[in-house]
PDB file of N, CA and C in Angstrom:
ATOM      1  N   UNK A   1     -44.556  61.460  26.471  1.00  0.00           N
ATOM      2  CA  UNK A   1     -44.146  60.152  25.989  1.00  0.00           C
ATOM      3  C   UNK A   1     -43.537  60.259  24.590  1.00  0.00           C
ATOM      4  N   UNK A   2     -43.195  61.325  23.843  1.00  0.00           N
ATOM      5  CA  UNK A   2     -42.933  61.833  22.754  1.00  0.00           C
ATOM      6  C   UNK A   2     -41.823  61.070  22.716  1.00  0.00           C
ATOM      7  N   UNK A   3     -40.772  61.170  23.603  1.00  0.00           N
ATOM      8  CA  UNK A   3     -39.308  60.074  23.680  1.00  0.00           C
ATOM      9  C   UNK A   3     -39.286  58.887  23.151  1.00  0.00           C
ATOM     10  N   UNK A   4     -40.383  58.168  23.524  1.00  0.00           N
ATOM     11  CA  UNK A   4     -40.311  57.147  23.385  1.00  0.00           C
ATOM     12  C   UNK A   4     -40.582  57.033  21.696  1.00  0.00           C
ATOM     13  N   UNK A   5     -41.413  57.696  21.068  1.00  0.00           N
ATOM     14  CA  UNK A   5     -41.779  57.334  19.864  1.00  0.00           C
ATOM     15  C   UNK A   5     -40.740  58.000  18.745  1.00  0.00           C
ATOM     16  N   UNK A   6     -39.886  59.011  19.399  1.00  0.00           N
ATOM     17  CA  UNK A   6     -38.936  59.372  18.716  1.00  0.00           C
ATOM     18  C   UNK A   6     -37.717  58.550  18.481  1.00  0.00           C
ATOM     19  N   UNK A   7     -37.580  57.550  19.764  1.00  0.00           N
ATOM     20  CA  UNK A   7     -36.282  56.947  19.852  1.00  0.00           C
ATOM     21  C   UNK A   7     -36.551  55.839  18.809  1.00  0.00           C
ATOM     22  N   UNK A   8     -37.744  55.172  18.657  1.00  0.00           N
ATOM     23  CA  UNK A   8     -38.270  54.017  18.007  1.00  0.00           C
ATOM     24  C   UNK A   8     -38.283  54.515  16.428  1.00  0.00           C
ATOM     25  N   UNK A   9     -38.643  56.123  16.331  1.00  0.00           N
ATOM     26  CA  UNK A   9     -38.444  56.089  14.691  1.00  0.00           C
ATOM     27  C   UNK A   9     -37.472  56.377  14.409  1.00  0.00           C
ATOM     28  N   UNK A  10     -36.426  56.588  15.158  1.00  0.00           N
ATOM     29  CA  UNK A  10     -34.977  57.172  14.535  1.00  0.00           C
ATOM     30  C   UNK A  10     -34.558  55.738  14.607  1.00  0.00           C
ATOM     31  N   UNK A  11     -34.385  54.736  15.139  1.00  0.00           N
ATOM     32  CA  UNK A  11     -33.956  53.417  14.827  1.00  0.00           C
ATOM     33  C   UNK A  11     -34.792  52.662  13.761  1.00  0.00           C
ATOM     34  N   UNK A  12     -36.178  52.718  13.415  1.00  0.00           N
ATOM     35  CA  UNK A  12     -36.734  52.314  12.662  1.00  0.00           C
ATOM     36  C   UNK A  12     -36.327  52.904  11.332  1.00  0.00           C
ATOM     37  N   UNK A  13     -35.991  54.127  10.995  1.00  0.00           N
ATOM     38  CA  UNK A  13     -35.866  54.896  10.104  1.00  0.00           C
ATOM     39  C   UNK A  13     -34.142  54.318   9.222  1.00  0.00           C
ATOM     40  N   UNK A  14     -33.543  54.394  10.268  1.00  0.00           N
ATOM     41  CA  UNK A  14     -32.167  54.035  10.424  1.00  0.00           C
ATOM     42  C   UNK A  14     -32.145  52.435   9.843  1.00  0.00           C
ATOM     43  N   UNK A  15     -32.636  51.312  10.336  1.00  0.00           N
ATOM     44  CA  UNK A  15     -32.687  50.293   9.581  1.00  0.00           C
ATOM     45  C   UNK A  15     -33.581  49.641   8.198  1.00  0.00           C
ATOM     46  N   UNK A  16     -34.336  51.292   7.809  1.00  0.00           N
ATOM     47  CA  UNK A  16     -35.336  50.753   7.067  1.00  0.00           C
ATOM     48  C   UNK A  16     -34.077  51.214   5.362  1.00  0.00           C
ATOM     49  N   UNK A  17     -35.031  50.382   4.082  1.00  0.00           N
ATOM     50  CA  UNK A  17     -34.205  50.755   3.026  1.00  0.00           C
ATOM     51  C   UNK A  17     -34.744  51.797   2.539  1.00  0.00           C
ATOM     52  N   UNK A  18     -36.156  52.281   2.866  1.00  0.00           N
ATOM     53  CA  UNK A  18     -36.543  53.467   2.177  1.00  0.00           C
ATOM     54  C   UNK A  18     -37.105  53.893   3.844  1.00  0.00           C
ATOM     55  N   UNK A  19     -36.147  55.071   4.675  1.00  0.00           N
ATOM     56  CA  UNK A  19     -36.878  55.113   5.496  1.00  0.00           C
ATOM     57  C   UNK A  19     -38.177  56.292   5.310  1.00  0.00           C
ATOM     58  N   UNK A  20     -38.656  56.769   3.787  1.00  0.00           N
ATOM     59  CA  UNK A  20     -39.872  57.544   3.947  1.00  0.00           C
ATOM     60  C   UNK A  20     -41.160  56.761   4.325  1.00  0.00           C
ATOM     61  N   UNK A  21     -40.804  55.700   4.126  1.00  0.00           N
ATOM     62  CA  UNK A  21     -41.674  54.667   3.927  1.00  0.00           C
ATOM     63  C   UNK A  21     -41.841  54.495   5.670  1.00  0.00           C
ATOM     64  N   UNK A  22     -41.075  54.690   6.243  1.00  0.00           N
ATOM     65  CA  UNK A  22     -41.635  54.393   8.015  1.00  0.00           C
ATOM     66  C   UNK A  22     -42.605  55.557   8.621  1.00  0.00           C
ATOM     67  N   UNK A  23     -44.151  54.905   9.162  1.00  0.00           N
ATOM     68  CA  UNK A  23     -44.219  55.614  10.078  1.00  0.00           C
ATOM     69  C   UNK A  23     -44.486  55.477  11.555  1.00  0.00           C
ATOM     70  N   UNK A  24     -44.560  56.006  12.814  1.00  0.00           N
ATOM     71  CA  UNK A  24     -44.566  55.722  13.590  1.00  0.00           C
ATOM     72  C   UNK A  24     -45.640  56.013  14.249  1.00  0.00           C
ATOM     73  N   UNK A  25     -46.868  55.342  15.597  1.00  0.00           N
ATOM     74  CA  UNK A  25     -47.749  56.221  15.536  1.00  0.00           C
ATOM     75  C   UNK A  25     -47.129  55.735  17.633  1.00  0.00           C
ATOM     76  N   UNK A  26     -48.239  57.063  17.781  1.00  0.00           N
ATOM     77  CA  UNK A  26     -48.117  56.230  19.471  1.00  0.00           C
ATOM     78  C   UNK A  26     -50.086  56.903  19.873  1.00  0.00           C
ATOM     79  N   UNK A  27     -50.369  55.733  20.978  1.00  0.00           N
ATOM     80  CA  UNK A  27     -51.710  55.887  21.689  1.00  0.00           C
ATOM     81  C   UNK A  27     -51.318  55.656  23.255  1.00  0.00           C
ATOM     82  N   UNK A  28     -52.886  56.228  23.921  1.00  0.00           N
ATOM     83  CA  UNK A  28     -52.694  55.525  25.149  1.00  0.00           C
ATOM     84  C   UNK A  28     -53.995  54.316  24.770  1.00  0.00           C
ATOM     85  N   UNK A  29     -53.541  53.135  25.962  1.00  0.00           N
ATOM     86  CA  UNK A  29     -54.507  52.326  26.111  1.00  0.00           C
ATOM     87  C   UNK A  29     -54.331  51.831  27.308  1.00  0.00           C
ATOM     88  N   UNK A  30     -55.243  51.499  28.509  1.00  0.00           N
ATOM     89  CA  UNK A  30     -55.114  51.228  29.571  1.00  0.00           C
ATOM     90  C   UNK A  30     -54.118  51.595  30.392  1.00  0.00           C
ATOM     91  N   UNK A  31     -53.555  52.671  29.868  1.00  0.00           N
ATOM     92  CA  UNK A  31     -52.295  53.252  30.645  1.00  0.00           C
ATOM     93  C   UNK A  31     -51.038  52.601  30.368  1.00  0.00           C
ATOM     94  N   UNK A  32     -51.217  52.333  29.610  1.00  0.00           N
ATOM     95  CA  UNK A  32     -49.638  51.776  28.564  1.00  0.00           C
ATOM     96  C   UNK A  32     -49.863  52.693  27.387  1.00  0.00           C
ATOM     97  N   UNK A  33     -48.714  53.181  27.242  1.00  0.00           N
ATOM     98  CA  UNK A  33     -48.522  53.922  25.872  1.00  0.00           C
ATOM     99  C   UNK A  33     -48.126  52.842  25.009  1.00  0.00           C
ATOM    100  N   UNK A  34     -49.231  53.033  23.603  1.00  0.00           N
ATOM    101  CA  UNK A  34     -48.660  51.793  22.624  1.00  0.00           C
ATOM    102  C   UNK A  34     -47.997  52.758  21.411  1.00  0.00           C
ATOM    103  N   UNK A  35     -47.070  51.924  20.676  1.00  0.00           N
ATOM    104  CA  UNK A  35     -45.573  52.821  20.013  1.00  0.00           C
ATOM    105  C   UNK A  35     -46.226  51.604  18.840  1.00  0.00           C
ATOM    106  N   UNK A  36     -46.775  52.093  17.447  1.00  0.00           N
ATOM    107  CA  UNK A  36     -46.634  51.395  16.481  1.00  0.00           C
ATOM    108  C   UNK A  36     -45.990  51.740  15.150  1.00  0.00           C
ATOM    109  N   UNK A  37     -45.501  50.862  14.902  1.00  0.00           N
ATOM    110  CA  UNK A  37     -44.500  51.115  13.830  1.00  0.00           C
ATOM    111  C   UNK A  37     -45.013  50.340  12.650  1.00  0.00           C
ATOM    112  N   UNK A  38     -44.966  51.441  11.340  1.00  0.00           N
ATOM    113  CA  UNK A  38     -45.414  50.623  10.280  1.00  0.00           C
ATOM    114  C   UNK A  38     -44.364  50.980   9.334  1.00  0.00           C
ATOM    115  N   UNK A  39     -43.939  49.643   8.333  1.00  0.00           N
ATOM    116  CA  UNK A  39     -42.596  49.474   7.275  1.00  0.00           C
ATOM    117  C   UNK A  39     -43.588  49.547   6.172  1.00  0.00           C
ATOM    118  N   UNK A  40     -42.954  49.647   5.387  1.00  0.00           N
ATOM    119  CA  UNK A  40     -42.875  49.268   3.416  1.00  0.00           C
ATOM    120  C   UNK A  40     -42.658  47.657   3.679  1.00  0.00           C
ATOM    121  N   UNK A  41     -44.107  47.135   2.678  1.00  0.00           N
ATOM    122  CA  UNK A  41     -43.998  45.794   2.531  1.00  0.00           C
ATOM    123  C   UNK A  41     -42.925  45.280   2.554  1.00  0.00           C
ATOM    124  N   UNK A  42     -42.289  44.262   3.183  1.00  0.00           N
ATOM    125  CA  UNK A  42     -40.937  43.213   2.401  1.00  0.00           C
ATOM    126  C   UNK A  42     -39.953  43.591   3.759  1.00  0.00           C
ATOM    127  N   UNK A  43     -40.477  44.924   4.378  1.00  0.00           N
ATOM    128  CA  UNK A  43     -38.690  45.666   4.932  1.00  0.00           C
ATOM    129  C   UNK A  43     -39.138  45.472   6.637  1.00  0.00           C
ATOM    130  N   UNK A  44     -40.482  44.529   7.331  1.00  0.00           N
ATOM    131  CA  UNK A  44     -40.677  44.200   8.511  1.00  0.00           C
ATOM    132  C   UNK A  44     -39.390  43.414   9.178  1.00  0.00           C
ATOM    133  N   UNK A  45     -39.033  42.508   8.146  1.00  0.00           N
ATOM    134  CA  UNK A  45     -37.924  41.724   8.598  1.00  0.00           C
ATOM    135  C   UNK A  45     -36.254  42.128   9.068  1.00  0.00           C
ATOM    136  N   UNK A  46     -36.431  43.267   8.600  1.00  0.00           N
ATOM    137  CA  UNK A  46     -35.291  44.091   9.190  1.00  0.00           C
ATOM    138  C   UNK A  46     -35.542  44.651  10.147  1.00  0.00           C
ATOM    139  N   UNK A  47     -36.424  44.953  10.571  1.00  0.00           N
ATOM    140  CA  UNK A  47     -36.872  45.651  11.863  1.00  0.00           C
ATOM    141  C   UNK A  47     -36.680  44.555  13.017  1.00  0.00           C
ATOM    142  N   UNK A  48     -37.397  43.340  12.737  1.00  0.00           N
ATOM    143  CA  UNK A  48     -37.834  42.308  13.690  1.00  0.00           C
ATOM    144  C   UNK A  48     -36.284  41.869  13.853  1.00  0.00           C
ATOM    145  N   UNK A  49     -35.416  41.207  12.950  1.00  0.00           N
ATOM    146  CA  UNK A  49     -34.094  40.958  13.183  1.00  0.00           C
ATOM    147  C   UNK A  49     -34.089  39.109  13.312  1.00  0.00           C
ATOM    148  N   UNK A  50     -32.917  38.710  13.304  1.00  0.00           N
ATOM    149  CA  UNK A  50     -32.937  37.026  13.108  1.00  0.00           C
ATOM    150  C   UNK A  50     -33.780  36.696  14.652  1.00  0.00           C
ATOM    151  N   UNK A  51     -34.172  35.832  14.411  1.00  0.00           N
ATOM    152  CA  UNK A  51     -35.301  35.465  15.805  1.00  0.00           C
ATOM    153  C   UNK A  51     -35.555  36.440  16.948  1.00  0.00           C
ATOM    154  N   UNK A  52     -35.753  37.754  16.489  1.00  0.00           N
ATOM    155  CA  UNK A  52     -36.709  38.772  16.886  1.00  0.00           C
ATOM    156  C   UNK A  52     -35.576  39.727  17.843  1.00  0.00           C
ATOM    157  N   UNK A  53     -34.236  39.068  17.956  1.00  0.00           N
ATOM    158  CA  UNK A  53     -33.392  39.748  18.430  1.00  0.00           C
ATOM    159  C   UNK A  53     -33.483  41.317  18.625  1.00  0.00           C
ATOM    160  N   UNK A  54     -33.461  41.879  17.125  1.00  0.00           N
ATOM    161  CA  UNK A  54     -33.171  43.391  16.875  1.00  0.00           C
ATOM    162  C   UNK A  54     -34.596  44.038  17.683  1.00  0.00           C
ATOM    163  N   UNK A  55     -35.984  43.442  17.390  1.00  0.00           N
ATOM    164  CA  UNK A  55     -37.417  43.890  17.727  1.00  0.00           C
ATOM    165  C   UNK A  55     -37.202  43.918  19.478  1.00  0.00           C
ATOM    166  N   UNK A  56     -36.361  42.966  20.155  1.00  0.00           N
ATOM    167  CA  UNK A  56     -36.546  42.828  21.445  1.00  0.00           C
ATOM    168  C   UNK A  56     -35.508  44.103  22.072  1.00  0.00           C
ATOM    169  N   UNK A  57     -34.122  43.950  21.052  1.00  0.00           N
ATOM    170  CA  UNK A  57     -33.671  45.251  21.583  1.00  0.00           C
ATOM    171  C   UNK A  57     -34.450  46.651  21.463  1.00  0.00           C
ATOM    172  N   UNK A  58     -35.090  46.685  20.642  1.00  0.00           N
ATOM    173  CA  UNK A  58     -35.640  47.890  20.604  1.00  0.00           C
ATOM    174  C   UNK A  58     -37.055  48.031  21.537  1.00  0.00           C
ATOM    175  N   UNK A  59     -37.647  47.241  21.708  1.00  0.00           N
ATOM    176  CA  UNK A  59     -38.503  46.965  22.718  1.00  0.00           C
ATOM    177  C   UNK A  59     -38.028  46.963  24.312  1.00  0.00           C
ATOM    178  N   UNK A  60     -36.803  46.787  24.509  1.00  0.00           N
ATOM    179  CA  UNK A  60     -36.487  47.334  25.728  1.00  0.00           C
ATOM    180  C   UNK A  60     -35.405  48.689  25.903  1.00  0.00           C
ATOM    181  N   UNK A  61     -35.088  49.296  24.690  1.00  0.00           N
ATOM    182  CA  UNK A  61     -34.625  50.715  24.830  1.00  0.00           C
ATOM    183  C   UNK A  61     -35.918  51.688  24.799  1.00  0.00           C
ATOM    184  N   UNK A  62     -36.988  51.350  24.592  1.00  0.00           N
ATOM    185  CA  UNK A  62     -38.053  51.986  24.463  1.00  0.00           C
ATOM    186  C   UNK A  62     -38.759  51.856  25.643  1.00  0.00           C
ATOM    187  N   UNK A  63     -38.559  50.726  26.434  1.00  0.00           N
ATOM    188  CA  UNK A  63     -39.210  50.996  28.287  1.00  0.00           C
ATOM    189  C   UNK A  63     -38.155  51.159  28.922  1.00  0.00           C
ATOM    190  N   UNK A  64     -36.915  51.235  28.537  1.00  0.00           N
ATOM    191  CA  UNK A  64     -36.253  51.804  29.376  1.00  0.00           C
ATOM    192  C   UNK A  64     -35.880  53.425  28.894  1.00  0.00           C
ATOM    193  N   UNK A  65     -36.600  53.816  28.716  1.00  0.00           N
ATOM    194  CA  UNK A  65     -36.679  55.285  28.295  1.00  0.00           C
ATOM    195  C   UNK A  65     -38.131  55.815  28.770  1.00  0.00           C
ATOM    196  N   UNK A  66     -39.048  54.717  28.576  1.00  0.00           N
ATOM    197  CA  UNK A  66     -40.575  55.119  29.218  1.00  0.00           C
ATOM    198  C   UNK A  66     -40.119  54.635  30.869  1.00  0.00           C
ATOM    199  N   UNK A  67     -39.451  54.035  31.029  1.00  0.00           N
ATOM    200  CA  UNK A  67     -39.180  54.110  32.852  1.00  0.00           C
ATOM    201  C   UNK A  67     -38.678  55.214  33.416  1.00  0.00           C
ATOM    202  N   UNK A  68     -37.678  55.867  32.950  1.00  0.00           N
ATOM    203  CA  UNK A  68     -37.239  57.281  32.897  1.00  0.00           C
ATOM    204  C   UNK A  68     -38.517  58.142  33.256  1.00  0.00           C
ATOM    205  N   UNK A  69     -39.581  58.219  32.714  1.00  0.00           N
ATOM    206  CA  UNK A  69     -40.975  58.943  33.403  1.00  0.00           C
ATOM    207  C   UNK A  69     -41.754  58.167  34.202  1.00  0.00           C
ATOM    208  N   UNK A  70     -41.553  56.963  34.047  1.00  0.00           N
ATOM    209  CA  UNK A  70     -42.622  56.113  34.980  1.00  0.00           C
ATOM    210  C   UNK A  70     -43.699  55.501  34.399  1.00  0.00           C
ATOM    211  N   UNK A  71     -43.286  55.846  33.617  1.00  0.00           N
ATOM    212  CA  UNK A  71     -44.253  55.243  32.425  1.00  0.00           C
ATOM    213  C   UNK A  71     -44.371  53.435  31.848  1.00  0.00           C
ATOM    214  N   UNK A  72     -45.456  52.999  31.010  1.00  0.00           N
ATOM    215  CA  UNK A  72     -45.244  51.829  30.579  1.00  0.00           C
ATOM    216  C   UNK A  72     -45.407  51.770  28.944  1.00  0.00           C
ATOM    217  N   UNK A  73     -44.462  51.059  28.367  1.00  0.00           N
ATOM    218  CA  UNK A  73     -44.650  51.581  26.787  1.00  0.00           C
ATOM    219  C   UNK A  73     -44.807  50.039  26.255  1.00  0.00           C
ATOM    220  N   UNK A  74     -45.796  49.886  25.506  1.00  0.00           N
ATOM    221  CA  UNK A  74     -45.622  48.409  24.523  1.00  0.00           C
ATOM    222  C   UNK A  74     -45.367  48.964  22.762  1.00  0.00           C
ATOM    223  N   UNK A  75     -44.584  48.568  22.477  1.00  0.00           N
ATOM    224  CA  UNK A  75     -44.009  48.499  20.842  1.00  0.00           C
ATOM    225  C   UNK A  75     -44.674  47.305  19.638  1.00  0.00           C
ATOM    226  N   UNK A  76     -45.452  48.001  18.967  1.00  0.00           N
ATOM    227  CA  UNK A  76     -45.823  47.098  17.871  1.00  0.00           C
ATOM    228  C   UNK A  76     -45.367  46.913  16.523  1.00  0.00           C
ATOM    229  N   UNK A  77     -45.505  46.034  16.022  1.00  0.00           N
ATOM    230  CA  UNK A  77     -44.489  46.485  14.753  1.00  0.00           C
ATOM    231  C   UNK A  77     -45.507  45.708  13.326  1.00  0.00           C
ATOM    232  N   UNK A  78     -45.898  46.612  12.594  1.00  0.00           N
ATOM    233  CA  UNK A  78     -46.724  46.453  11.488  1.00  0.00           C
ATOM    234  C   UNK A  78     -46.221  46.121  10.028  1.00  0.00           C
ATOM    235  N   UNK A  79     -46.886  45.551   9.267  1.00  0.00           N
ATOM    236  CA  UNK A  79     -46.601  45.739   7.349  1.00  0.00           C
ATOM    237  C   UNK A  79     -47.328  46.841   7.040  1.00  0.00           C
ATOM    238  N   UNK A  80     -47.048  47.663   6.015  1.00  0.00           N
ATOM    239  CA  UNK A  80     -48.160  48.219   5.622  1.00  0.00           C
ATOM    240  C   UNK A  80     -48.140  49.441   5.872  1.00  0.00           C
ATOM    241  N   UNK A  81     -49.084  50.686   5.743  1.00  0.00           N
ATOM    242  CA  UNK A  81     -49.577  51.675   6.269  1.00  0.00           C
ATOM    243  C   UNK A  81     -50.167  51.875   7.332  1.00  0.00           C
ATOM    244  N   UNK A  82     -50.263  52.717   8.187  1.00  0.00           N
ATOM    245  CA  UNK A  82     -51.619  53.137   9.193  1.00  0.00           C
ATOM    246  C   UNK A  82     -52.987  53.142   8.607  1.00  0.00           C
ATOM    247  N   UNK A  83     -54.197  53.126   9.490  1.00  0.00           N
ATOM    248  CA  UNK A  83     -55.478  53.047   8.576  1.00  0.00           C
ATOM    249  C   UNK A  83     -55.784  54.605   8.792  1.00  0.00           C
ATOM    250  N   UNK A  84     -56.380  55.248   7.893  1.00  0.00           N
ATOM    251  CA  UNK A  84     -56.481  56.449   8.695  1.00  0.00           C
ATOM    252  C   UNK A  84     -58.087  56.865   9.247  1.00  0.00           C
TER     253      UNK A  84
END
């Protein structure tokens, strides 16, 4: 499922203003792979896009890349850091 979390940080990375500041994590949970993405305070809103537009495209290049294996992927999108 590595695809999937790669495709999500190279676009996340790509629209962020500091992309060191992105990271990306992925889990399984109930057999959905979850893809979370965490920004630098302030820079969520570029990700998400004017009424969630940009978040939805990227939310379906990311199952349609987890369909490619058969897979099911949900995309989250965070402020902040990961907890560790």
């Amino acid at each position: 499922m590595g695809d999937v979390r790669g495709l999500v940080e190279v676009v996340a990375r790509a629209l962020a203003d500091d992309p060191a500041q992105v990271t990306v994590t992925e889990a399984e949970h109930r057999g959905v792979s979850v893809v979370e993405v965490f920004m630098a305070p302030g820079e969520l809103g570029r990700l998400i896009g004017r009424q969630g537009r940009t978040a939805q495209a990227l939310r379906t290049l990311a199952q349609a890349t987890a369909d490619r294996a058969g897979r099911k992927v949900q995309v989250e999108f965070r402020d902040g850091q990961p907890r560790r």
